[in-house]
N, C-alpha and C. Protein backbone atom coordinates (compact mmCIF):
# COMPACT_ATOMS: atom_id res chain seq x y z
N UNK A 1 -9.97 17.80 -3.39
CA UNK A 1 -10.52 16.68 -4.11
C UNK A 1 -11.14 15.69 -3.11
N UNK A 2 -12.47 15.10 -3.17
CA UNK A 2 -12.82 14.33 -2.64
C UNK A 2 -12.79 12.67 -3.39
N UNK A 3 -12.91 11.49 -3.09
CA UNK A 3 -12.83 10.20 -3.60
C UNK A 3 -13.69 9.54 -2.97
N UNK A 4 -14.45 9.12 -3.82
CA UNK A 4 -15.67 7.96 -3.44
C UNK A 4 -15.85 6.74 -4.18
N UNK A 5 -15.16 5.70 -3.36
CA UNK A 5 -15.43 3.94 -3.97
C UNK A 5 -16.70 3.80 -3.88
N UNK A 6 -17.26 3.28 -4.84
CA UNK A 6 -19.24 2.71 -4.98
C UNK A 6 -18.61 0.94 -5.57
N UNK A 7 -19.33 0.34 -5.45
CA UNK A 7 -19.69 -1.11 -5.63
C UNK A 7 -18.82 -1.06 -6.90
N UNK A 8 -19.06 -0.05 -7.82
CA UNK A 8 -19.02 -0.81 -9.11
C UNK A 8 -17.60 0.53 -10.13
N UNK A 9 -17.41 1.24 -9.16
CA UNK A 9 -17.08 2.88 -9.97
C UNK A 9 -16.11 3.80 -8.65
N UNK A 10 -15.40 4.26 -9.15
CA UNK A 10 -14.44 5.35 -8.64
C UNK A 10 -14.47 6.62 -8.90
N UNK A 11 -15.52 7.41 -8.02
CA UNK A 11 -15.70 8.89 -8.47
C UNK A 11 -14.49 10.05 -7.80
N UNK A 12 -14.05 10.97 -7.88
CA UNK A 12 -13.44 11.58 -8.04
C UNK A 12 -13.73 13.08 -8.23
N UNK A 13 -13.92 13.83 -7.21
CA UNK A 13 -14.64 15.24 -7.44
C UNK A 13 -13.36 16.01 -7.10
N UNK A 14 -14.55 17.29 -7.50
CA UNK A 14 -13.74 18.76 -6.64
C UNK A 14 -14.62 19.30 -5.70
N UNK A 15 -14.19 19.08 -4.52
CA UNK A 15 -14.74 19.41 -3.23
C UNK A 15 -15.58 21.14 -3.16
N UNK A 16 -15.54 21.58 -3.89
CA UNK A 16 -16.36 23.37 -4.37
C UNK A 16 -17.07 23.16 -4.79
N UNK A 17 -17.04 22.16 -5.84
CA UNK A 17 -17.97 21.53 -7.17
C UNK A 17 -19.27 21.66 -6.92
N UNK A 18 -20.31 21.39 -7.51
CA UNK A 18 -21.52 20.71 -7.26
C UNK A 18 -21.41 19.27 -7.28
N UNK A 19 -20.73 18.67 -6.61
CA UNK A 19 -20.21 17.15 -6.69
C UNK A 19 -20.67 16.42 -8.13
N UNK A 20 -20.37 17.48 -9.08
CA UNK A 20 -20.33 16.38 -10.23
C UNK A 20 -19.16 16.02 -10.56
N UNK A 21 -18.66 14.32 -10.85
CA UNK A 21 -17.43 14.20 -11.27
C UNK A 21 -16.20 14.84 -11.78
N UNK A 22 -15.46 14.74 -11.68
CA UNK A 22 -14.41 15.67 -12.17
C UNK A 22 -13.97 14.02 -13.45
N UNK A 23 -13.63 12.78 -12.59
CA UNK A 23 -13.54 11.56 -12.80
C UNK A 23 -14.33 10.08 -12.44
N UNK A 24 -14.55 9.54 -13.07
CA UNK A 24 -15.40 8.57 -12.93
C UNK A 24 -14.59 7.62 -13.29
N UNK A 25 -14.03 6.04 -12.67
CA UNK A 25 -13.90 5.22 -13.22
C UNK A 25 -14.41 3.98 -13.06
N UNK A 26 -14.45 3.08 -13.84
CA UNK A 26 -15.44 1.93 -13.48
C UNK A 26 -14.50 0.71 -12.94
N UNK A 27 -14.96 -0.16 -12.18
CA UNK A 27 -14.04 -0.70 -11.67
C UNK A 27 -14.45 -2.23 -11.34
N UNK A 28 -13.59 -3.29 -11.78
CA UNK A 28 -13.76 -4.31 -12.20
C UNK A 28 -14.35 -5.65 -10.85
N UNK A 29 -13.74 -5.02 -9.25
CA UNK A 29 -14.41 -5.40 -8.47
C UNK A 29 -14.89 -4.40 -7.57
N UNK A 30 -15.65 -4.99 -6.00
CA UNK A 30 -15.58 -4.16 -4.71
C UNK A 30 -14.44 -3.83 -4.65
N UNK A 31 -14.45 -2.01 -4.07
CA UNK A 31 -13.35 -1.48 -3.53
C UNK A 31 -13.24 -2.02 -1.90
N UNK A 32 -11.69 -2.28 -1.60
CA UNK A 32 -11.95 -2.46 0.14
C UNK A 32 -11.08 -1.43 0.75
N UNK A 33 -10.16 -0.53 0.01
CA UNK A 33 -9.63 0.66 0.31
C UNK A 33 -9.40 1.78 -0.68
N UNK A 34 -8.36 2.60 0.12
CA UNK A 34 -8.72 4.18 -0.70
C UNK A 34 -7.45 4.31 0.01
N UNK A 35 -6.92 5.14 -0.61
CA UNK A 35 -5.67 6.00 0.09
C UNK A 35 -4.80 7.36 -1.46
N UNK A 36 -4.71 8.31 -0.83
CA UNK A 36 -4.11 9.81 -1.61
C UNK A 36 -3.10 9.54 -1.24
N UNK A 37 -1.78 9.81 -2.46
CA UNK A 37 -0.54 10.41 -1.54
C UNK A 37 -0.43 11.84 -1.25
N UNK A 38 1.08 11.97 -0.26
CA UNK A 38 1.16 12.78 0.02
C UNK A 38 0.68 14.05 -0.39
N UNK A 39 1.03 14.38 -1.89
CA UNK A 39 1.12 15.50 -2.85
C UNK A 39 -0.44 15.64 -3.32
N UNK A 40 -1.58 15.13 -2.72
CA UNK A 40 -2.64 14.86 -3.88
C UNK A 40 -2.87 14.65 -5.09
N UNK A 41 -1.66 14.32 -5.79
CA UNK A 41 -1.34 13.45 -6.96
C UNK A 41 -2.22 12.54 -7.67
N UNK A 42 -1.85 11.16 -6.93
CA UNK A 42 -2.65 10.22 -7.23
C UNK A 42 -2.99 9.59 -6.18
N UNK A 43 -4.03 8.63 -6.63
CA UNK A 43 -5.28 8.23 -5.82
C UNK A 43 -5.03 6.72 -6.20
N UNK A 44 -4.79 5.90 -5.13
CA UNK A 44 -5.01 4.28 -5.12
C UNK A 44 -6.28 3.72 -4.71
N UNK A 45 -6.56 2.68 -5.29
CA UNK A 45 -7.98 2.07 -4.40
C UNK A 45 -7.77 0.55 -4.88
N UNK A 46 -7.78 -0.11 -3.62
CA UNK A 46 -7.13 -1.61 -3.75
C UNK A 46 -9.03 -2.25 -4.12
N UNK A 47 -8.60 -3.06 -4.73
CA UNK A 47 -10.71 -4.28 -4.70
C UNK A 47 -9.97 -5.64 -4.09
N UNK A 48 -10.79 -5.75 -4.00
CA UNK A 48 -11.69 -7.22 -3.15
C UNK A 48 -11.14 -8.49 -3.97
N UNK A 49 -11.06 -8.22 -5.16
CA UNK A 49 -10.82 -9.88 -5.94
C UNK A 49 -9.37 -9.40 -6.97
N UNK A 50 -8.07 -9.30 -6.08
CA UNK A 50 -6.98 -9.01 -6.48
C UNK A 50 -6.84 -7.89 -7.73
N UNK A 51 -6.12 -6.90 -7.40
CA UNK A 51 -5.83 -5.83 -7.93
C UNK A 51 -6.01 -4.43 -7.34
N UNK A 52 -5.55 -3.23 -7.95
CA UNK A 52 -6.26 -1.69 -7.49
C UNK A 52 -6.06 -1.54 -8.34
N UNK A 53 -6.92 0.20 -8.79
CA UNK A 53 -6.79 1.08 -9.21
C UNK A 53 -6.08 2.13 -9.10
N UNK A 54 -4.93 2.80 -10.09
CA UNK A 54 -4.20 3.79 -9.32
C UNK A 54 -4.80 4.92 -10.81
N UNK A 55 -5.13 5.60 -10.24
CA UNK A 55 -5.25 7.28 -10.93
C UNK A 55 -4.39 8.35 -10.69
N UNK A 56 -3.66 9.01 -12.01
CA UNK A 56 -3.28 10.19 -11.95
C UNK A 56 -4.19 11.22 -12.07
N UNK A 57 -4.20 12.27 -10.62
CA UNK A 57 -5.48 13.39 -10.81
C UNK A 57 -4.86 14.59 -12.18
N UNK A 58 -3.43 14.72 -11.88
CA UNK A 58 -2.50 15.53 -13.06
C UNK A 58 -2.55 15.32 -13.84
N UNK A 59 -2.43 14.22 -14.64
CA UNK A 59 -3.09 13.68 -16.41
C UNK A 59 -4.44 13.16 -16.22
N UNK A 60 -4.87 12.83 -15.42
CA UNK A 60 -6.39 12.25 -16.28
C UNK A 60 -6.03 10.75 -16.35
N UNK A 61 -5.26 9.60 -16.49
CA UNK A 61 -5.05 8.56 -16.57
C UNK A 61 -4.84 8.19 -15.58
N UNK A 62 -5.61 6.26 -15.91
CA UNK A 62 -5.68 5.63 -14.70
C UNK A 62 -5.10 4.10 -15.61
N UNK A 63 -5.31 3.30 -14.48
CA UNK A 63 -4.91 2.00 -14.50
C UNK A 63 -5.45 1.29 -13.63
N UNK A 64 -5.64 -0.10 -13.50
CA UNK A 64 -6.24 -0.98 -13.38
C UNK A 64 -4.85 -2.18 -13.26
N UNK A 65 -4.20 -2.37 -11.94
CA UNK A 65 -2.85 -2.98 -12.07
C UNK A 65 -3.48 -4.55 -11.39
N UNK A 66 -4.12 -5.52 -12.47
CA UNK A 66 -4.97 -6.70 -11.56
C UNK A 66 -3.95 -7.98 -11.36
N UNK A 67 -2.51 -8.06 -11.43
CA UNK A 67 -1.75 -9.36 -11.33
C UNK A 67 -1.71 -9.79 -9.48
N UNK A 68 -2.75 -9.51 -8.93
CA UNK A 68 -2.89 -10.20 -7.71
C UNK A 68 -3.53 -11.43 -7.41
N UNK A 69 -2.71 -12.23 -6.49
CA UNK A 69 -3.58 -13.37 -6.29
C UNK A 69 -4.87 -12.94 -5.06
N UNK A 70 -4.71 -12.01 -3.94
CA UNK A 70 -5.57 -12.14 -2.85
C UNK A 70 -6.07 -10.48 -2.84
N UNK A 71 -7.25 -10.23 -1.94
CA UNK A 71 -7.78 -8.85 -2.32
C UNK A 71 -6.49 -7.52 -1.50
N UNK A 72 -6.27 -6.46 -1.81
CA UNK A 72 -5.57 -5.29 -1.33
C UNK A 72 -6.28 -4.68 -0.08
N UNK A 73 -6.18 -4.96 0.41
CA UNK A 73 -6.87 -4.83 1.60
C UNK A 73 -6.15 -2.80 2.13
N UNK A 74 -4.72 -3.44 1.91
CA UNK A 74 -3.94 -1.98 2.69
C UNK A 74 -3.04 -1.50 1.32
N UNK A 75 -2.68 -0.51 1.15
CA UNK A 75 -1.67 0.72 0.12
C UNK A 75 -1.63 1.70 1.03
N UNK A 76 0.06 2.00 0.83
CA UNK A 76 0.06 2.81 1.50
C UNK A 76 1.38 3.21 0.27
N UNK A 77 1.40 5.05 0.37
CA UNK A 77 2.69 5.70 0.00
C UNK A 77 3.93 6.33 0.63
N UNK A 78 5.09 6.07 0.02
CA UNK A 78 6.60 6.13 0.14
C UNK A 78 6.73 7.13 -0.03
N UNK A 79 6.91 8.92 0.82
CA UNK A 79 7.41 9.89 0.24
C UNK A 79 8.40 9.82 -0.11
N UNK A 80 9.57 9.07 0.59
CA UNK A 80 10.62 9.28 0.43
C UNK A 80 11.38 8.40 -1.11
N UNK A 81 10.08 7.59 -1.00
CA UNK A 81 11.18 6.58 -2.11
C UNK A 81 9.98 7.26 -3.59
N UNK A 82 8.87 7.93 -3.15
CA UNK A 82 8.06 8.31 -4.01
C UNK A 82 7.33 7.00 -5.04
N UNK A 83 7.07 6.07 -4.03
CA UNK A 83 6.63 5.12 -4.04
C UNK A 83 4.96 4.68 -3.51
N UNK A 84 4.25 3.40 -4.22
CA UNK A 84 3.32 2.84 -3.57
C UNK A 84 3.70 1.64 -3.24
N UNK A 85 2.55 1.06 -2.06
CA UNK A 85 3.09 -0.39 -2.29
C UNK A 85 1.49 -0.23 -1.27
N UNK A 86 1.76 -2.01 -1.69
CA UNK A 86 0.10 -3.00 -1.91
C UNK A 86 0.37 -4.66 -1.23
N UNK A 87 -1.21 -4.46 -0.37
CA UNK A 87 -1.01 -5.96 -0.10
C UNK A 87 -1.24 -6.90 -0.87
N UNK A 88 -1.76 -8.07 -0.58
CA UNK A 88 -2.38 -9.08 -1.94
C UNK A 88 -1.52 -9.87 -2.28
N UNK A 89 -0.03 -9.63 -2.20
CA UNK A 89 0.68 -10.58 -2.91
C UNK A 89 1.67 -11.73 -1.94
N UNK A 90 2.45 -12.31 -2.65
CA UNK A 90 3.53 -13.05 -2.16
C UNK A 90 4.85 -12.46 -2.04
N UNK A 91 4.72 -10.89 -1.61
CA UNK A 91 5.89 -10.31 -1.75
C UNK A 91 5.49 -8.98 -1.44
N UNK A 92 6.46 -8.25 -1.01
CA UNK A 92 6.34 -6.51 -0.98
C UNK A 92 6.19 -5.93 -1.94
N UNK A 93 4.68 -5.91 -2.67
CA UNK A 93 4.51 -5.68 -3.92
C UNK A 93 4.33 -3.78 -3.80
N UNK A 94 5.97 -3.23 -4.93
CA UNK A 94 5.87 -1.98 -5.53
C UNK A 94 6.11 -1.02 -6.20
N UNK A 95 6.09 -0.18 -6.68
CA UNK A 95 6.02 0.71 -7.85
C UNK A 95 6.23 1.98 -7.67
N UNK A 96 7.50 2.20 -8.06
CA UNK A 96 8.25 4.09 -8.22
C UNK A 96 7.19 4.82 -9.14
N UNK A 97 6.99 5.75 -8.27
CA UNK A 97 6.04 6.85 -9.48
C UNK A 97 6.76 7.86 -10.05
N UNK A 98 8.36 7.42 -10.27
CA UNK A 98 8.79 8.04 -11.36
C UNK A 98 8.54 6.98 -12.65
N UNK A 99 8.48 6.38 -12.42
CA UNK A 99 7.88 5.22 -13.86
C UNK A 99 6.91 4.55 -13.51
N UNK A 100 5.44 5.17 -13.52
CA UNK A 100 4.67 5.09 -12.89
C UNK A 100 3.88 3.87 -14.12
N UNK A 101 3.24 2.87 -13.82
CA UNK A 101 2.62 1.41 -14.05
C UNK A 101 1.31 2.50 -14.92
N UNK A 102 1.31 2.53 -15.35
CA UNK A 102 0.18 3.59 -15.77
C UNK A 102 -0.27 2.19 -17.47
N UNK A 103 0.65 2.28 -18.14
CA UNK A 103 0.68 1.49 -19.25
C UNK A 103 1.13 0.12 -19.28
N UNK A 104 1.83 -0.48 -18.51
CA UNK A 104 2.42 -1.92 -18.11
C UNK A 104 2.35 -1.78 -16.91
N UNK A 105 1.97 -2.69 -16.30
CA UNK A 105 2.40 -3.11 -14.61
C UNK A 105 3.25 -3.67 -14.11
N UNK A 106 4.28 -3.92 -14.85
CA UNK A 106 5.50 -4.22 -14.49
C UNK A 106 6.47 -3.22 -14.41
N UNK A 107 6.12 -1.73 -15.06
CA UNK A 107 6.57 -0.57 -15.07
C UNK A 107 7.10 0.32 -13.94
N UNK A 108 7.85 0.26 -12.89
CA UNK A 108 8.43 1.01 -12.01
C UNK A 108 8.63 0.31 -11.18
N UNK A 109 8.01 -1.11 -11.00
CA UNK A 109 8.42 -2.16 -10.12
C UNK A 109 9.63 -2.35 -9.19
N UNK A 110 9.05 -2.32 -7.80
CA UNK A 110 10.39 -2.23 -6.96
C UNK A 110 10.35 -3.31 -6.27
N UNK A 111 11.58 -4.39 -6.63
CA UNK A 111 11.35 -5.82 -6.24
C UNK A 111 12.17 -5.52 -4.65
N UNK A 112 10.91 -5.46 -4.36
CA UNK A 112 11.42 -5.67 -2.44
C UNK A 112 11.45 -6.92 -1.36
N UNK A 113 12.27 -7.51 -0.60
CA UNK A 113 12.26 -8.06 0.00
C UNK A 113 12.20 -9.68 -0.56
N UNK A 114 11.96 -10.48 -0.05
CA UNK A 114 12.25 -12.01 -0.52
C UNK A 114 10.87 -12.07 -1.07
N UNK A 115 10.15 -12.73 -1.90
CA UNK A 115 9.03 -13.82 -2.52
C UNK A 115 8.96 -14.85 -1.54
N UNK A 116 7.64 -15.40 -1.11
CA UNK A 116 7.28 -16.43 -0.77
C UNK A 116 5.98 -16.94 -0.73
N UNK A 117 5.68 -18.27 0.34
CA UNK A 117 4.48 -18.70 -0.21
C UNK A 117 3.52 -18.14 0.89
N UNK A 118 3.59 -17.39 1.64
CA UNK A 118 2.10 -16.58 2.29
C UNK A 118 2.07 -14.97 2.06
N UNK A 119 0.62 -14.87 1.71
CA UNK A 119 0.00 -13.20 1.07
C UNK A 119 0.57 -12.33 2.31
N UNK A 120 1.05 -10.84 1.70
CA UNK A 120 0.83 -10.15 2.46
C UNK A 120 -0.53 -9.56 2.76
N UNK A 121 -0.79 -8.58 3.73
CA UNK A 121 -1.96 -8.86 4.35
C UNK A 121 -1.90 -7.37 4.85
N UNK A 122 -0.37 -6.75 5.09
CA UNK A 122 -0.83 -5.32 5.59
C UNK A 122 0.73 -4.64 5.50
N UNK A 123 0.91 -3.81 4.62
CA UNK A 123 2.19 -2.82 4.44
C UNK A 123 1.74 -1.22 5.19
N UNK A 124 3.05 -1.44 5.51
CA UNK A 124 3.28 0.30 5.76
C UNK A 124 4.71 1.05 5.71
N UNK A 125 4.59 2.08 5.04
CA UNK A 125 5.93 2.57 4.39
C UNK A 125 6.26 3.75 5.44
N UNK A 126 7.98 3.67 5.91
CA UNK A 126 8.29 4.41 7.00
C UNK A 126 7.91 5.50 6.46
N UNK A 127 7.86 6.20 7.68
CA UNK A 127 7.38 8.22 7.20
C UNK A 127 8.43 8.91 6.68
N UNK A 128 10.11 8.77 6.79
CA UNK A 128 10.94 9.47 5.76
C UNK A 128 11.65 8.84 5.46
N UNK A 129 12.15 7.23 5.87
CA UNK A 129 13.64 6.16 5.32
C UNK A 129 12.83 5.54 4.08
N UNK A 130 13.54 5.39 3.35
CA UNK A 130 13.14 4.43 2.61
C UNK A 130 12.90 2.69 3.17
N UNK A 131 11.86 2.36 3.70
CA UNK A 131 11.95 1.33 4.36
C UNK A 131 10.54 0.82 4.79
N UNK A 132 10.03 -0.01 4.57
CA UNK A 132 8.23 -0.38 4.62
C UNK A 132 7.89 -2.01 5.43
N UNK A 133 7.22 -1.95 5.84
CA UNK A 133 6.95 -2.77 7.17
C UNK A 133 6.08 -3.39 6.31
N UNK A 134 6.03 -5.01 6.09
CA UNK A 134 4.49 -5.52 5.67
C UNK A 134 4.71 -6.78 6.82
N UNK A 135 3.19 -7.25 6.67
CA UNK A 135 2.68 -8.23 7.89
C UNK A 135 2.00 -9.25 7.11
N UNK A 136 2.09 -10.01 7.05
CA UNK A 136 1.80 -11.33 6.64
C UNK A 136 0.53 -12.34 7.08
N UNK A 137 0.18 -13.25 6.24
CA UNK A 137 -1.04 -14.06 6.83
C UNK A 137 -0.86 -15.24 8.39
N UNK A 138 0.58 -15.05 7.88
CA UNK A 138 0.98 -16.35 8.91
C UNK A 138 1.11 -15.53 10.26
N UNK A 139 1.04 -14.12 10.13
CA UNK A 139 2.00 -13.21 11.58
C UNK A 139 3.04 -12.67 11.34
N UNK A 140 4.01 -13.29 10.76
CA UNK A 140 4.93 -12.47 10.50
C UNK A 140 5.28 -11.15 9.73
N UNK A 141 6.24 -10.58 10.35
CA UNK A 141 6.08 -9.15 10.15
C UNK A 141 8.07 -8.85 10.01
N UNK A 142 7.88 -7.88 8.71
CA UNK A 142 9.52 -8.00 8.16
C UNK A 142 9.55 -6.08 8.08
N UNK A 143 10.35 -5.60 8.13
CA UNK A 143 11.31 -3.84 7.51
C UNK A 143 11.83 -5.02 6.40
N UNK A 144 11.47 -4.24 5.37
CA UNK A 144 12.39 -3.87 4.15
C UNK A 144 13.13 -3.06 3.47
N UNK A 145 14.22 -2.76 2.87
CA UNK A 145 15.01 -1.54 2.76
C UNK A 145 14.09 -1.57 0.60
N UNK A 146 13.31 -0.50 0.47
CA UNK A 146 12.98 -0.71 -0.63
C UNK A 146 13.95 -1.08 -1.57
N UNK A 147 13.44 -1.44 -2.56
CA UNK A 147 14.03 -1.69 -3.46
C UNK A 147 15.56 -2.72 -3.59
N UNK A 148 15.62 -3.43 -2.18
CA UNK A 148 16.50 -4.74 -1.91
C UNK A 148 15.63 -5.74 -1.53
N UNK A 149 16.42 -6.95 -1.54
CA UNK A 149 16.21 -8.03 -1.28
C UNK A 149 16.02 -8.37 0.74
N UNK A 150 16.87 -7.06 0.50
CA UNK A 150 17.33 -7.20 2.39
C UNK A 150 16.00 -7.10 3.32
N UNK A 151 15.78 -7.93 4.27
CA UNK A 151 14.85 -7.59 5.04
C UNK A 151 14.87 -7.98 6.25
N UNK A 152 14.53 -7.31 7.63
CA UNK A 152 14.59 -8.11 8.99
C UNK A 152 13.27 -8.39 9.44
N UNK A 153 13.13 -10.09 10.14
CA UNK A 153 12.01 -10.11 10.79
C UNK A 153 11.88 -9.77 12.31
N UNK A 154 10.62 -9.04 12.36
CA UNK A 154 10.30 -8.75 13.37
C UNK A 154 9.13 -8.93 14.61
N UNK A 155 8.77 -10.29 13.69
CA UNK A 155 8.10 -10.92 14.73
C UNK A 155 7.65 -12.49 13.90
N UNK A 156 7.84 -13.41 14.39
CA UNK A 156 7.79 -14.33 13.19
C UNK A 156 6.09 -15.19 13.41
N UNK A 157 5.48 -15.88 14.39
CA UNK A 157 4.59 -16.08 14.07
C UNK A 157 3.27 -15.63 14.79
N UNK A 158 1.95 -15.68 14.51
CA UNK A 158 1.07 -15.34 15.51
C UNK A 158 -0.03 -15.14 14.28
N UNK A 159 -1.38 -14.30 14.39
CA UNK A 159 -2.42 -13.90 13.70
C UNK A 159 -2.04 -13.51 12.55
N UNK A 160 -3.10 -13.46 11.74
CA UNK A 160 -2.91 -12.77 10.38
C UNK A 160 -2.95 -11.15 10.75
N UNK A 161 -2.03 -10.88 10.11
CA UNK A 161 -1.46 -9.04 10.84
C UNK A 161 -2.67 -8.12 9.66
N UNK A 162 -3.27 -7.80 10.68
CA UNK A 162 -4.63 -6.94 9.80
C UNK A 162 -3.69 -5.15 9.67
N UNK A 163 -3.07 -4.36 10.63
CA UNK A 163 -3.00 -3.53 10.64
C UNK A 163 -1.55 -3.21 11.13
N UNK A 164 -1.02 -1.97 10.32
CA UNK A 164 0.72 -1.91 10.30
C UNK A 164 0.70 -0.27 10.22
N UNK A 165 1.14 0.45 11.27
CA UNK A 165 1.37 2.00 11.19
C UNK A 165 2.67 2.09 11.72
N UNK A 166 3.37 3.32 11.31
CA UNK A 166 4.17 3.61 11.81
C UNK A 166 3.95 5.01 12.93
N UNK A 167 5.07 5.51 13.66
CA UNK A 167 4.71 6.77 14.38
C UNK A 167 4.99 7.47 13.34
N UNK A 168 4.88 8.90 14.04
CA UNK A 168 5.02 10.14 13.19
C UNK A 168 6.65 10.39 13.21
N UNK A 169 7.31 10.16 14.20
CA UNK A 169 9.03 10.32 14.09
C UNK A 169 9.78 9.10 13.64
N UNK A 170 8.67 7.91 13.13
CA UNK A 170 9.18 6.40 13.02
C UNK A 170 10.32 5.61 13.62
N UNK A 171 9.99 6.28 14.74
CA UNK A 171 10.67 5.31 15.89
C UNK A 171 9.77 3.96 16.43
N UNK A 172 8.12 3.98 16.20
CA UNK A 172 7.10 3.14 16.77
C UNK A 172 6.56 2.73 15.17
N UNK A 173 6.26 1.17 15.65
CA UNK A 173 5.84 0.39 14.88
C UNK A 173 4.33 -0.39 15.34
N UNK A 174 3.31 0.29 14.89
CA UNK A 174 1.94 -0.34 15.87
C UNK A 174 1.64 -1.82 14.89
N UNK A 175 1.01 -2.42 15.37
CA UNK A 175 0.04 -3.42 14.51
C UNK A 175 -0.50 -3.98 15.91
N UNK A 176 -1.23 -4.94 14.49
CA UNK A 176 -2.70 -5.07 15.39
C UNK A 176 -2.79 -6.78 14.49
N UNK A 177 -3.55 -7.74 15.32
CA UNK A 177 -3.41 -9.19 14.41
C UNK A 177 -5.10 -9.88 14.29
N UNK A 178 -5.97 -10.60 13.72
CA UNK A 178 -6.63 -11.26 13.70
C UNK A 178 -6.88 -11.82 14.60
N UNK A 179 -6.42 -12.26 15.68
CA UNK A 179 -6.57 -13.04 17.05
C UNK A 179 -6.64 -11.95 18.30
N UNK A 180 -6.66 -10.83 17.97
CA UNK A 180 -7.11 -9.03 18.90
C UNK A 180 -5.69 -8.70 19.67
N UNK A 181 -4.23 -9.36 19.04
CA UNK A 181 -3.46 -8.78 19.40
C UNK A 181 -2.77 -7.33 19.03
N UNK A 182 -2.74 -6.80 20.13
CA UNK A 182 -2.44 -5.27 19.59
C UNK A 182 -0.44 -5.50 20.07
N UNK A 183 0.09 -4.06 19.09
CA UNK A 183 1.51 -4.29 20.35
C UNK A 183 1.99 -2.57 19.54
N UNK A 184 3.05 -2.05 19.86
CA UNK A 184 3.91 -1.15 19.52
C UNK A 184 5.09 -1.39 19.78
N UNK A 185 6.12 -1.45 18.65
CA UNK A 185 6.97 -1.97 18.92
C UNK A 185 8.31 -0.89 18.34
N UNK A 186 9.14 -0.37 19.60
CA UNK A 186 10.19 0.38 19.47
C UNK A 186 11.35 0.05 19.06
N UNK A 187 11.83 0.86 18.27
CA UNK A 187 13.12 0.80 17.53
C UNK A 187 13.79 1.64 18.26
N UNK A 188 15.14 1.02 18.75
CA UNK A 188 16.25 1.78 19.08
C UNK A 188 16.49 3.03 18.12
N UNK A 189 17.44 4.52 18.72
CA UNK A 189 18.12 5.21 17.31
C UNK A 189 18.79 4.63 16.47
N UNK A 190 19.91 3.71 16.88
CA UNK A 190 20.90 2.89 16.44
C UNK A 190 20.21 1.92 15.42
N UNK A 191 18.95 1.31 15.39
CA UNK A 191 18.48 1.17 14.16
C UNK A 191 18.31 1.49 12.72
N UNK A 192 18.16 2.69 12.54
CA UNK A 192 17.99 3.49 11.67
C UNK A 192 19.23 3.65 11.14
N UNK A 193 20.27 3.60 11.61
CA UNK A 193 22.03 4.42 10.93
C UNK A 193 22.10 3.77 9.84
């Protein structure tokens, strides 16, 4: 399957095809990302003026989840918790795709980490713990254990955190900030227990 954000529409092919749609959806702002999960399942695409789009390629249904205040800049997926999660908000905004937001958006909602008053700005969900890194406008940067309240900070102020990866064995934590700070930042084993 291939995925293509246009200005106005979310196409959706089969890469054999003669690139005619498989799916088309129309879409209420600019897209500013794209991201598949794992499974080629479903397909997220965050816009520009708060909200994304999440599509199931397996049913044919989509959604349009717009209760954001700031644009989604980053989505990223949870294999392990079989989860998405999205920037834009005042919180680790996310959603189990076993009760997948498809019909309500309040539907699978995984209230993570504390609420407050600056947007997140850039999530990333560990590669097998249940546990997702978002970065904030102010700099700060928190692990959350999904689906708790619990969270540690891990760096408290500096640039607006544009970019949040993890390694491939998620022992390394990269980001990157608005002011051209880069860093990687290691976790002991003893972290993780």
């Amino acid at each position: 399957m291939i995925a293509l954000a246009a200005a106005t529409s979310l196409n959706v092919r089969h890469a054999e095809d003669d690139l005619r749609p498989f799916r088309e959806i129309p879409l209420s702002a600019r897209p500013i990302s794209l991201i598949w999960s794992a499974d080629n399942r479903w397909l997220a695409c965050g816009l520009e003026t708060g909200g994304f789009c999440l599509v199931d390629i397996a049913s044919g249904g989509d959604a349009i989840l717009s209760d954001f205040p700031g644009p989604i800049r980053t989505l990223d997926w949870s294999q392990s918790a079989n989860a998405v999660f999205a920037s834009g908000a005042y919180r680790i905004a996310g959603w189990s795709m076993d009760t997948p937001p498809l019909s309500n958006s309040s539907t699978g909602a995984l209230a993570t980490g504390h609420p407050g008053f600056v947007m997140v700005d850039a999530v990333a969900s560990h590669p097998f713990k249940k546990l997702v890194a978002a970065g904030y406008a102010n700099g700060k940067i928190v692990i959350a254990k999904i689906g708790s309240p619990d969270e540690l900070v891990i760096r408290d102020t500096g640039g607006s955190v544009t970019a949040l990866q993890w390694s491939a064995d998620g022992k390394q934590l990269g980001m990157g900030d608005a002011l051209g700070n880069a860093a990687i930042i290691t976790f002991p084993n003893q972290f993780f227990k």
